[in-house]
C-alpha atoms as a PDB file:
ATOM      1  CA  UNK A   1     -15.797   1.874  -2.956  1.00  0.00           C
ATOM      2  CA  UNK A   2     -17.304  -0.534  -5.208  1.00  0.00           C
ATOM      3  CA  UNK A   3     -20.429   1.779  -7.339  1.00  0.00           C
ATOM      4  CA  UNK A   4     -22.725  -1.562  -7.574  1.00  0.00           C
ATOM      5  CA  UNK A   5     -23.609  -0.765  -3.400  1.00  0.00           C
ATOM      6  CA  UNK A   6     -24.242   2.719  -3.826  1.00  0.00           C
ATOM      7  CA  UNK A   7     -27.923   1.957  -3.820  1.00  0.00           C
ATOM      8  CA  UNK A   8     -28.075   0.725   0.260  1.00  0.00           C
ATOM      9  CA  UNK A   9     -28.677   2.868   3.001  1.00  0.00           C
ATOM     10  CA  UNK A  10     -26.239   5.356   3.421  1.00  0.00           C
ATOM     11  CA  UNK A  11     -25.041   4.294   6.819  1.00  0.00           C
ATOM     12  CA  UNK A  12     -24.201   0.759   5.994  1.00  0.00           C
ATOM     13  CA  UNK A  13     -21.362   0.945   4.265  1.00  0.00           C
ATOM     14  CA  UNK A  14     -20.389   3.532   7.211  1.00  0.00           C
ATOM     15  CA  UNK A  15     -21.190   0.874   9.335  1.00  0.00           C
ATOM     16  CA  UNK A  16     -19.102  -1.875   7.710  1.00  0.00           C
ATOM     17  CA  UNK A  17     -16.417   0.135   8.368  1.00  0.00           C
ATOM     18  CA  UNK A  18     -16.234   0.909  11.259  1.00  0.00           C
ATOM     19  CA  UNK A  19     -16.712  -2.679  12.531  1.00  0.00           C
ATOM     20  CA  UNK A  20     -14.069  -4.048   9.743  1.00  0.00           C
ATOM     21  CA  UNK A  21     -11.604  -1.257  10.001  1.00  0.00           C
ATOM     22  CA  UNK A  22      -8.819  -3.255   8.552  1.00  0.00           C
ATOM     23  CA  UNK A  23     -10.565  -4.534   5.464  1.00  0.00           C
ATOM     24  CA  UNK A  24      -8.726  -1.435   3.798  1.00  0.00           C
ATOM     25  CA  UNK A  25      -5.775  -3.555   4.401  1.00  0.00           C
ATOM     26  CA  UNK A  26      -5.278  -6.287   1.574  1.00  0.00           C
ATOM     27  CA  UNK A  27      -3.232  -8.801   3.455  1.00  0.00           C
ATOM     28  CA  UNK A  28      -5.668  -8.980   6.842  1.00  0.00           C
ATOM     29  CA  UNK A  29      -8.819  -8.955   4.635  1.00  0.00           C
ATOM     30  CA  UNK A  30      -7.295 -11.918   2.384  1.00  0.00           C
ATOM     31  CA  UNK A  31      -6.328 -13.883   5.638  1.00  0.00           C
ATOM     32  CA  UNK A  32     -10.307 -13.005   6.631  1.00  0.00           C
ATOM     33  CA  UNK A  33     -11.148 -14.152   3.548  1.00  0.00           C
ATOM     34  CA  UNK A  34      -9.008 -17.745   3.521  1.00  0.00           C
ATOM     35  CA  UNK A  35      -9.876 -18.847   7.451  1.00  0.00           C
ATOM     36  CA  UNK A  36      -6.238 -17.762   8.821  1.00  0.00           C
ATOM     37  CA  UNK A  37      -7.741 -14.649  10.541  1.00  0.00           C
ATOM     38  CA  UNK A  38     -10.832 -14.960  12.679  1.00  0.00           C
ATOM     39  CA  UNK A  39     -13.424 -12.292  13.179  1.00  0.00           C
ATOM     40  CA  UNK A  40     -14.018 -10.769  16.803  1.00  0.00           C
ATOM     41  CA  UNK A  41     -17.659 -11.568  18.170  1.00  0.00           C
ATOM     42  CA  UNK A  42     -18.908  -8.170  16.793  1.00  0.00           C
ATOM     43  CA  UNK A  43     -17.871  -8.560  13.365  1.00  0.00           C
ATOM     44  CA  UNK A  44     -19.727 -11.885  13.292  1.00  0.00           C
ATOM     45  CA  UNK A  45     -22.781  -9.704  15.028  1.00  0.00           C
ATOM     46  CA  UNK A  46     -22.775  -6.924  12.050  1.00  0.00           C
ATOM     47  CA  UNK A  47     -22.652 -10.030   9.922  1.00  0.00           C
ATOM     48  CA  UNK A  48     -25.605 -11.424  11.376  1.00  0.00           C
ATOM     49  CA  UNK A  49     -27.579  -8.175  11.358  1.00  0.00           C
ATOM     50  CA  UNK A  50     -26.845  -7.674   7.818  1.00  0.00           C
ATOM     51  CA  UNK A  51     -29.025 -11.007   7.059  1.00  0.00           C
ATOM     52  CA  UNK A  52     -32.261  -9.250   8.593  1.00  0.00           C
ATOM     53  CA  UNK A  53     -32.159 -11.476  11.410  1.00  0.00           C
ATOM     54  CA  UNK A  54     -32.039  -8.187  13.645  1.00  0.00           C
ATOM     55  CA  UNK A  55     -33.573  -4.118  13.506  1.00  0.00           C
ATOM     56  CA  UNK A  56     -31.142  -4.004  10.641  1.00  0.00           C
ATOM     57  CA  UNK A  57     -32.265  -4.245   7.407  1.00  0.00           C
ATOM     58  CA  UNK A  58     -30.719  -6.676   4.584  1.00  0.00           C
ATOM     59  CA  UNK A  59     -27.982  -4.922   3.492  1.00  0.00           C
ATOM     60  CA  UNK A  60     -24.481  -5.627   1.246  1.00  0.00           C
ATOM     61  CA  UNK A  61     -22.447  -3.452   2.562  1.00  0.00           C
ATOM     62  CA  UNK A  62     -18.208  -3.159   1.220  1.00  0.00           C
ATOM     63  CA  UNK A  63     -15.581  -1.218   2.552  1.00  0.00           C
ATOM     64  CA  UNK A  64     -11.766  -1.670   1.213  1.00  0.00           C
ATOM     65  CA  UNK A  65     -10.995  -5.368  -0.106  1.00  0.00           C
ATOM     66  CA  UNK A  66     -14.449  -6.819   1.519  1.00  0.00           C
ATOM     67  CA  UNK A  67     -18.123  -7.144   0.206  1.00  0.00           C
ATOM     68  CA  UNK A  68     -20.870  -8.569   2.255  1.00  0.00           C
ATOM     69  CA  UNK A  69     -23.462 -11.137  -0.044  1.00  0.00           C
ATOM     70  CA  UNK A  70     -26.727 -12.187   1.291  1.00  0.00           C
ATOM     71  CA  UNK A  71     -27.643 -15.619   0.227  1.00  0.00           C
ATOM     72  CA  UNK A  72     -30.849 -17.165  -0.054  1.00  0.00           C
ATOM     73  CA  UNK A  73     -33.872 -13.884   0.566  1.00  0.00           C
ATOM     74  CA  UNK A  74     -36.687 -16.172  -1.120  1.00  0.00           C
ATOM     75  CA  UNK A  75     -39.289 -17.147   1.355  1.00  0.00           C
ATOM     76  CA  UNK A  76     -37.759 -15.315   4.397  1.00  0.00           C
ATOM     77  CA  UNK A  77     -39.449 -12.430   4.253  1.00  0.00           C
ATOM     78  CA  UNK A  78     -36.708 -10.574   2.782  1.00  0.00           C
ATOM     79  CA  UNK A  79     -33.929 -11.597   5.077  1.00  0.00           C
ATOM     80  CA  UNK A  80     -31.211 -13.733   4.088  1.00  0.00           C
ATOM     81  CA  UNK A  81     -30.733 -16.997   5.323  1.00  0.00           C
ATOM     82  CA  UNK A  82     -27.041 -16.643   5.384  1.00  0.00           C
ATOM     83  CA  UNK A  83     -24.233 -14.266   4.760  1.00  0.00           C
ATOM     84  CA  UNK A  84     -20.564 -14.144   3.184  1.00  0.00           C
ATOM     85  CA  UNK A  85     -17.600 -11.990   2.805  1.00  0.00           C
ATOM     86  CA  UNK A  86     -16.237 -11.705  -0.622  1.00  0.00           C
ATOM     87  CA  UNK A  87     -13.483 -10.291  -2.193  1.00  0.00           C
ATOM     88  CA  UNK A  88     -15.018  -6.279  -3.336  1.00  0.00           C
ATOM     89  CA  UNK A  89     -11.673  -5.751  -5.259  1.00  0.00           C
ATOM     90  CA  UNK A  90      -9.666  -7.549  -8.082  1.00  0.00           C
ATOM     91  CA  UNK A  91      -6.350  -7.933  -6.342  1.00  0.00           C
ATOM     92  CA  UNK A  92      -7.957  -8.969  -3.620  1.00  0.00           C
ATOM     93  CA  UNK A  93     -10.014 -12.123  -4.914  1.00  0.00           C
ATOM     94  CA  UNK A  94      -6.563 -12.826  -7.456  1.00  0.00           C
ATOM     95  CA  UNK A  95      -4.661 -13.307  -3.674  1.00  0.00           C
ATOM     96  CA  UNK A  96      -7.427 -15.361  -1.925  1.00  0.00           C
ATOM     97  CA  UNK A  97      -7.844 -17.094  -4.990  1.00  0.00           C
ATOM     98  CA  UNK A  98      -4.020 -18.312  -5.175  1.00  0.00           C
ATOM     99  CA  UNK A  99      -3.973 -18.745  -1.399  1.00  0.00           C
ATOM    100  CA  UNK A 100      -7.270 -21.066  -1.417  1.00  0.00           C
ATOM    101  CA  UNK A 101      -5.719 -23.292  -4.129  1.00  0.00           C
ATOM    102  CA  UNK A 102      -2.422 -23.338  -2.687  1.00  0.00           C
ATOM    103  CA  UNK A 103      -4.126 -24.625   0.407  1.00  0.00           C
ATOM    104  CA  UNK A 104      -6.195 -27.142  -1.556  1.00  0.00           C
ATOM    105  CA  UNK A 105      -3.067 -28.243  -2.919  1.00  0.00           C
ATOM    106  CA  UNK A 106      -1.080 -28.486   0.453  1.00  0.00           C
ATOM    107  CA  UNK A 107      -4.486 -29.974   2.068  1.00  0.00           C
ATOM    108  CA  UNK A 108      -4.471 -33.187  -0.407  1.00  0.00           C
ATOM    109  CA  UNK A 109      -0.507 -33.543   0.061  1.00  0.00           C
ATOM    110  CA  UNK A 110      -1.233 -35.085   3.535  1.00  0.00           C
END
């Protein structure tokens, strides 16, 4: 696990988990990542709660190859206006990264 979120509380990288239980898996956490996999209605729920927008507080949680990131805290009373998954290892954002271009690339052929 990535030491940066070792500050959050200590169920909500638990949490993240157990909700994203394949994000130990590079390939299905780069296809998350890159639009080809979608998330279930409860991922997008845990997502949501980890903006503030529910009894959850603002939290980044990461668990395998994914990282939660709050954007935007400043005048919403410490919850984030919006989420995003990122890449919490190095082989996994070098993989989305070459799949994202590759489907810039293909994206501008047509």
């Amino acid at each position: 696990m990535n030491e940066e979120f070792h500050n959050l509380p200590p169920d909500a990288d638990a949490a993240f988990a157990k909700v994203f239980p394949r994000a130990d898996e590079l390939p299905w956490a780069v296809g998350v990542l890159t639009g080809s996999i979608e998330l279930s209605l409860e991922q997008l729920t845990f997502l949501n709660h980890c903006a503030g927008s529910g009894s959850r507080p603002n939290s980044e949680p990461t668990y395998g190859h994914l990282a939660v990131h709050c954007l935007g805290t400043e005048g919403r009373d410490n919850q984030a206006a919006a989420v995003s998954l990122l890449p919490a290892t190095p082989e996994c954002r070098r993989l989305a990264g070459i799949i994202r271009r590759w489907q810039r690339v293909l994206g501008a052929a047509k």
